[in-house]
N, C-alpha and C. Protein backbone atom coordinates (compact mmCIF):
# COMPACT_ATOMS: atom_id res chain seq x y z
N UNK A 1 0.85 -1.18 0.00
CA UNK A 1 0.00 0.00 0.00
C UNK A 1 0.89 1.23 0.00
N UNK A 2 0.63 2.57 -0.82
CA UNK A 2 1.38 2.94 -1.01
C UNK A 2 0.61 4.54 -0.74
N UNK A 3 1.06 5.43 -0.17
CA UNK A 3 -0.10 6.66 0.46
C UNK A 3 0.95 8.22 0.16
N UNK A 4 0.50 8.74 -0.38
CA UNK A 4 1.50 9.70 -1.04
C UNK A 4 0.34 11.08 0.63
N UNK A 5 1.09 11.79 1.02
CA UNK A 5 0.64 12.50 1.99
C UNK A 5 1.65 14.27 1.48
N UNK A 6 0.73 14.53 1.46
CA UNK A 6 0.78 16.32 1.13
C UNK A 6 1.05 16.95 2.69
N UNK A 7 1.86 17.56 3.17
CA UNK A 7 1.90 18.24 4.41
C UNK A 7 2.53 19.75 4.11
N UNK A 8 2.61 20.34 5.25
CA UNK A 8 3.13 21.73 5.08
C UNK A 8 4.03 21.29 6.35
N UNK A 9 5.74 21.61 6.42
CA UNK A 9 6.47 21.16 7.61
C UNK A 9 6.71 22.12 8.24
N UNK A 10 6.29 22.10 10.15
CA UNK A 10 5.67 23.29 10.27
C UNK A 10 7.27 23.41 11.59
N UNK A 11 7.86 22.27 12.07
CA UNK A 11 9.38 22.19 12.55
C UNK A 11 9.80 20.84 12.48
N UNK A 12 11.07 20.57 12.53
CA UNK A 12 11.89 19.27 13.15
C UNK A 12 12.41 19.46 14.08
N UNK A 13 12.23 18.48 14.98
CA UNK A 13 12.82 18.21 16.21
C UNK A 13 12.87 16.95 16.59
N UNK A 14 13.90 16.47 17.72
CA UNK A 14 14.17 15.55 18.37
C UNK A 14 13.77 15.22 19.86
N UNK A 15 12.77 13.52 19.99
CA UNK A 15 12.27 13.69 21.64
C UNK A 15 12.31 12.17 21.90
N UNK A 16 12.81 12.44 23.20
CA UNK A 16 12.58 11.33 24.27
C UNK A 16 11.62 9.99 23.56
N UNK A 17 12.00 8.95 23.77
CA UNK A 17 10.89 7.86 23.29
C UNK A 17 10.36 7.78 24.76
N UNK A 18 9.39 6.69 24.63
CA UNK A 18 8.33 6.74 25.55
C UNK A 18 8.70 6.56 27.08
N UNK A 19 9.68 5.58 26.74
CA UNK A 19 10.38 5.10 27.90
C UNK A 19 11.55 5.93 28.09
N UNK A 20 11.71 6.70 27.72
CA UNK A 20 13.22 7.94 27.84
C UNK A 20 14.52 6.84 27.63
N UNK A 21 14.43 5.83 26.95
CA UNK A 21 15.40 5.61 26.86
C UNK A 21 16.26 5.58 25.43
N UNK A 22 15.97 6.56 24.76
CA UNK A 22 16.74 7.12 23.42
C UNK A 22 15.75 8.16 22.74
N UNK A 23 15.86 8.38 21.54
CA UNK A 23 15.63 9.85 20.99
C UNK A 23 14.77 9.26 19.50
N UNK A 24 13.98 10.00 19.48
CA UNK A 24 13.56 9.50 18.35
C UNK A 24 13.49 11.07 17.28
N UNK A 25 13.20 11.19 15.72
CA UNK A 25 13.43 12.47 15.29
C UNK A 25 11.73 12.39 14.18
N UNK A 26 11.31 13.30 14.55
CA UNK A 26 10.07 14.16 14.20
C UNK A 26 9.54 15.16 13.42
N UNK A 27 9.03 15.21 12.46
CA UNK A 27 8.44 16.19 11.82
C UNK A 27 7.36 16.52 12.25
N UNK A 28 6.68 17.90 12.72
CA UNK A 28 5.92 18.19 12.97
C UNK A 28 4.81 19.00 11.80
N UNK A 29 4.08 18.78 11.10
CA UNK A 29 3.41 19.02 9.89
C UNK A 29 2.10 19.28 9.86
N UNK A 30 1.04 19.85 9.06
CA UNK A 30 -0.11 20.27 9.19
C UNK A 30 -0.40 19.85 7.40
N UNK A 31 -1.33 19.30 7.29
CA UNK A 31 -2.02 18.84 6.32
C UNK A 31 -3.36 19.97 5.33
N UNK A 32 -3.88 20.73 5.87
CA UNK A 32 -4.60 21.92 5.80
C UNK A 32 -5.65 21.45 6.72
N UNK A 33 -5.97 20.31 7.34
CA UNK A 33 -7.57 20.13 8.27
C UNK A 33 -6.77 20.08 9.62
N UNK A 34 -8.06 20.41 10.51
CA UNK A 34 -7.94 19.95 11.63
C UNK A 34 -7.80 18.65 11.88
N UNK A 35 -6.97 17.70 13.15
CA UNK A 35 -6.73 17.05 13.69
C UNK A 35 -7.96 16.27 14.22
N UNK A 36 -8.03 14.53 13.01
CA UNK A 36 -9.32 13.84 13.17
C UNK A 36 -8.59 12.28 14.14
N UNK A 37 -9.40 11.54 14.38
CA UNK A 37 -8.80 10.20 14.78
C UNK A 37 -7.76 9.56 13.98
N UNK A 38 -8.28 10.01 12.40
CA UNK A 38 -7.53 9.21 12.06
C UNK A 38 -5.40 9.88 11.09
N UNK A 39 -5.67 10.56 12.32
CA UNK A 39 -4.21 11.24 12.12
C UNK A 39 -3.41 10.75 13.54
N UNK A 40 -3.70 9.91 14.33
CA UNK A 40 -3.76 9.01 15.45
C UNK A 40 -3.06 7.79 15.05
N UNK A 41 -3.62 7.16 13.74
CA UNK A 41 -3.66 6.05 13.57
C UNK A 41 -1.61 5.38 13.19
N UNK A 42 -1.61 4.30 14.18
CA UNK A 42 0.00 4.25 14.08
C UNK A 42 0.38 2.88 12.84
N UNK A 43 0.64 3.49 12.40
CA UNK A 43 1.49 2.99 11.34
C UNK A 43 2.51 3.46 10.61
N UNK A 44 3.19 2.45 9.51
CA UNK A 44 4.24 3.36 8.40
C UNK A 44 3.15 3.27 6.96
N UNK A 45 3.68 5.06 6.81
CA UNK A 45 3.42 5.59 5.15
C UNK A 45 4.39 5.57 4.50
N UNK A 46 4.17 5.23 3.41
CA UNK A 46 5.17 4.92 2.43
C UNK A 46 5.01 5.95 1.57
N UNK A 47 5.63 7.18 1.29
CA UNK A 47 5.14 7.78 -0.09
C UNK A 47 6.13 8.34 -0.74
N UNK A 48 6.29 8.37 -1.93
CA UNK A 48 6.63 8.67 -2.92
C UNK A 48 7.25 10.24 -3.43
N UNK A 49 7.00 10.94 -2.34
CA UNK A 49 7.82 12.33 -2.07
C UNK A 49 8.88 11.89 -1.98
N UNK A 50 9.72 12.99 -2.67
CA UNK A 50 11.11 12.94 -2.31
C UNK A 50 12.63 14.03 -2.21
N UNK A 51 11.17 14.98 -1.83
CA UNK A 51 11.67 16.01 -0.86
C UNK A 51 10.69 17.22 0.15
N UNK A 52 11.30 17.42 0.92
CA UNK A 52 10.52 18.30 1.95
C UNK A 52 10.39 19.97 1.61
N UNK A 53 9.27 20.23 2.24
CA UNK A 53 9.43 22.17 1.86
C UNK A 53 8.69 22.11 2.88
N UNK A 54 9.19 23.76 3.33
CA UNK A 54 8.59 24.26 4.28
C UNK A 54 8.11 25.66 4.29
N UNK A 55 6.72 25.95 4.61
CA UNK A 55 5.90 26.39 4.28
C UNK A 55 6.67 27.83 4.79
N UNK A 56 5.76 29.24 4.72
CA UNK A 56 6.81 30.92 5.13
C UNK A 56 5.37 30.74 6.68
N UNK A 57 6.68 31.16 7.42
CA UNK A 57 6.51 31.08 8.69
C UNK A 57 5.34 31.85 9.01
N UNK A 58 5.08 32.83 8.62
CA UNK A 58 4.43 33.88 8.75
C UNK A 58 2.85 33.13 8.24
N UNK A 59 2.53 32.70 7.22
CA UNK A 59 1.64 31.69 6.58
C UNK A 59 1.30 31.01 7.42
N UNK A 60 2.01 30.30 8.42
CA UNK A 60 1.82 29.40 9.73
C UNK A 60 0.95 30.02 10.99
N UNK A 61 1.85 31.34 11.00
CA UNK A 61 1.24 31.77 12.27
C UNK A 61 -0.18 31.61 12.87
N UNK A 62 -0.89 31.80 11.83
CA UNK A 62 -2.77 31.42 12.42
C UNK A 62 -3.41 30.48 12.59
N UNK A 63 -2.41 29.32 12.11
CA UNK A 63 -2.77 28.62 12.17
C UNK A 63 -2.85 27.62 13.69
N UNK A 64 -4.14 27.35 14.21
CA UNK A 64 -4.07 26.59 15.67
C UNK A 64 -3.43 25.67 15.92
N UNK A 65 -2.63 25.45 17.37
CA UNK A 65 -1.94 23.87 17.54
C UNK A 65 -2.34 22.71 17.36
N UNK A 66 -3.72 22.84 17.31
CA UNK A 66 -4.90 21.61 17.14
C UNK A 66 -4.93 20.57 15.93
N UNK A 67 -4.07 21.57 14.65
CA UNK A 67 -3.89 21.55 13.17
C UNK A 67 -2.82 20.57 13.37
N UNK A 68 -1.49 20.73 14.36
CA UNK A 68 -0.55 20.16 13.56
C UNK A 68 -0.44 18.57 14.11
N UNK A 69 0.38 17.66 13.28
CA UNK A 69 0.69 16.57 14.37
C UNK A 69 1.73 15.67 13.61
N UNK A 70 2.47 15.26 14.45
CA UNK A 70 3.83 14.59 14.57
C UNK A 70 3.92 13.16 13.38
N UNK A 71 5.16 13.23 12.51
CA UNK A 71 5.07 12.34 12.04
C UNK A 71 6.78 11.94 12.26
N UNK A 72 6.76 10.57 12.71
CA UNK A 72 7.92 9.81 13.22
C UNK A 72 8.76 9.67 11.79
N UNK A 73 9.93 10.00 11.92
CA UNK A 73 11.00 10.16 10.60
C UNK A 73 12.17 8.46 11.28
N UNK A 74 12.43 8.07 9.95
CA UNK A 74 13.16 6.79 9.87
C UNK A 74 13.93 6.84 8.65
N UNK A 75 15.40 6.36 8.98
CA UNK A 75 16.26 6.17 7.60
C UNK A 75 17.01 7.34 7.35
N UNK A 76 16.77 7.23 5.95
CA UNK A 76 17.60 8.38 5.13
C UNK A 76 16.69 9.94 5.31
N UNK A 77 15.58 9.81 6.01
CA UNK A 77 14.30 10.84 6.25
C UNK A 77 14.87 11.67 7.13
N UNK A 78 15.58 11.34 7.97
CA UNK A 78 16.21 12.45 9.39
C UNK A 78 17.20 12.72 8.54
N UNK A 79 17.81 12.19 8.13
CA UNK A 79 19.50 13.20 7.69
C UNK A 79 18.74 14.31 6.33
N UNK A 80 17.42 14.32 5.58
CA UNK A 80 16.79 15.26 5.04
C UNK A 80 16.52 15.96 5.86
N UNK A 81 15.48 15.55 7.09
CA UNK A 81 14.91 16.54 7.90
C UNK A 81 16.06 17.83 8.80
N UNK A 82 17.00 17.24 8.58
CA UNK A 82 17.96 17.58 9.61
C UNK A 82 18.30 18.77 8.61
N UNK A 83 18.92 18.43 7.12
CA UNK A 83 18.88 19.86 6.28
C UNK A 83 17.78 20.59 6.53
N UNK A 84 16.52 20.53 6.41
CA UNK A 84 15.61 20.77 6.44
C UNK A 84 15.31 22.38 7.68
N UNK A 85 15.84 21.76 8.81
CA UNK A 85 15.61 22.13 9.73
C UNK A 85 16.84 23.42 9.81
N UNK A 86 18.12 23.13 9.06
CA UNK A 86 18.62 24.72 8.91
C UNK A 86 17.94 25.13 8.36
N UNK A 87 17.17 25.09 7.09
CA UNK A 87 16.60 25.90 6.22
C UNK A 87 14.93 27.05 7.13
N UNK A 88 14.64 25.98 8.01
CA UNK A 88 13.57 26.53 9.12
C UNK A 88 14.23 27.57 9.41
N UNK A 89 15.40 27.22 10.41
CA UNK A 89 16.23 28.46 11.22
C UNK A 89 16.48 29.70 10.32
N UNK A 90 16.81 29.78 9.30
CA UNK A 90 17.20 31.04 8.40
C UNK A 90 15.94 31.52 8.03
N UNK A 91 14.63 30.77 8.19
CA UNK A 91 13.32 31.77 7.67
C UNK A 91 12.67 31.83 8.86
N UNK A 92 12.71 31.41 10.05
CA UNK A 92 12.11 31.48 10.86
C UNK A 92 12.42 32.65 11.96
N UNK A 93 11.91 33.90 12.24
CA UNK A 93 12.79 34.91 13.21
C UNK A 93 12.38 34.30 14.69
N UNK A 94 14.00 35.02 15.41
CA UNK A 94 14.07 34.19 16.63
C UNK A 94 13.39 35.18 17.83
């Protein structure tokens, strides 16, 4: 099954697994809807992107926390996200 997913990447970061015993790395993303059950649902997506953008910060701002939600990065996906995430810092003011 193969699920191609449209997001807007809204940060990357790195957190604690459940049990604090290592780190896991995260995209945090907003899809354009609010946050339903089935953005809950745990599994792996497989899709066919094969690269990240991130949306102008400012574009973000109105948008509610309710919108966004975490998608677990694996593989060759963190050492993207990780570019990724300078590219945040230089558009994002501190």
């Amino acid at each position: 099954l193969k699920i191609g997913l449209e997001v807007e990447v809204v940060s990357v970061r790195s957190i604690s697994t459940y049990h604090g015993s290592g780190r896991a790395h995260v995209l945090r993303v907003w899809d354009g809807h609010q946050i339903t059950p089935a953005h809950n649902l745990v599994g792996r997506l497989s899709s066919p992107v094969t690269e990240m953008t991130v949306a102008p910060w400012q574009w973000l701002q109105g948008v509610p926390e309710a919108y966004f939600f975490d998608v677990l990065l694996f593989g060759e996906w963190i050492s993207r996200a990780a570019t990724l995430k300078e590219e945040i810092f230089r558009v994002v003011p501190s």
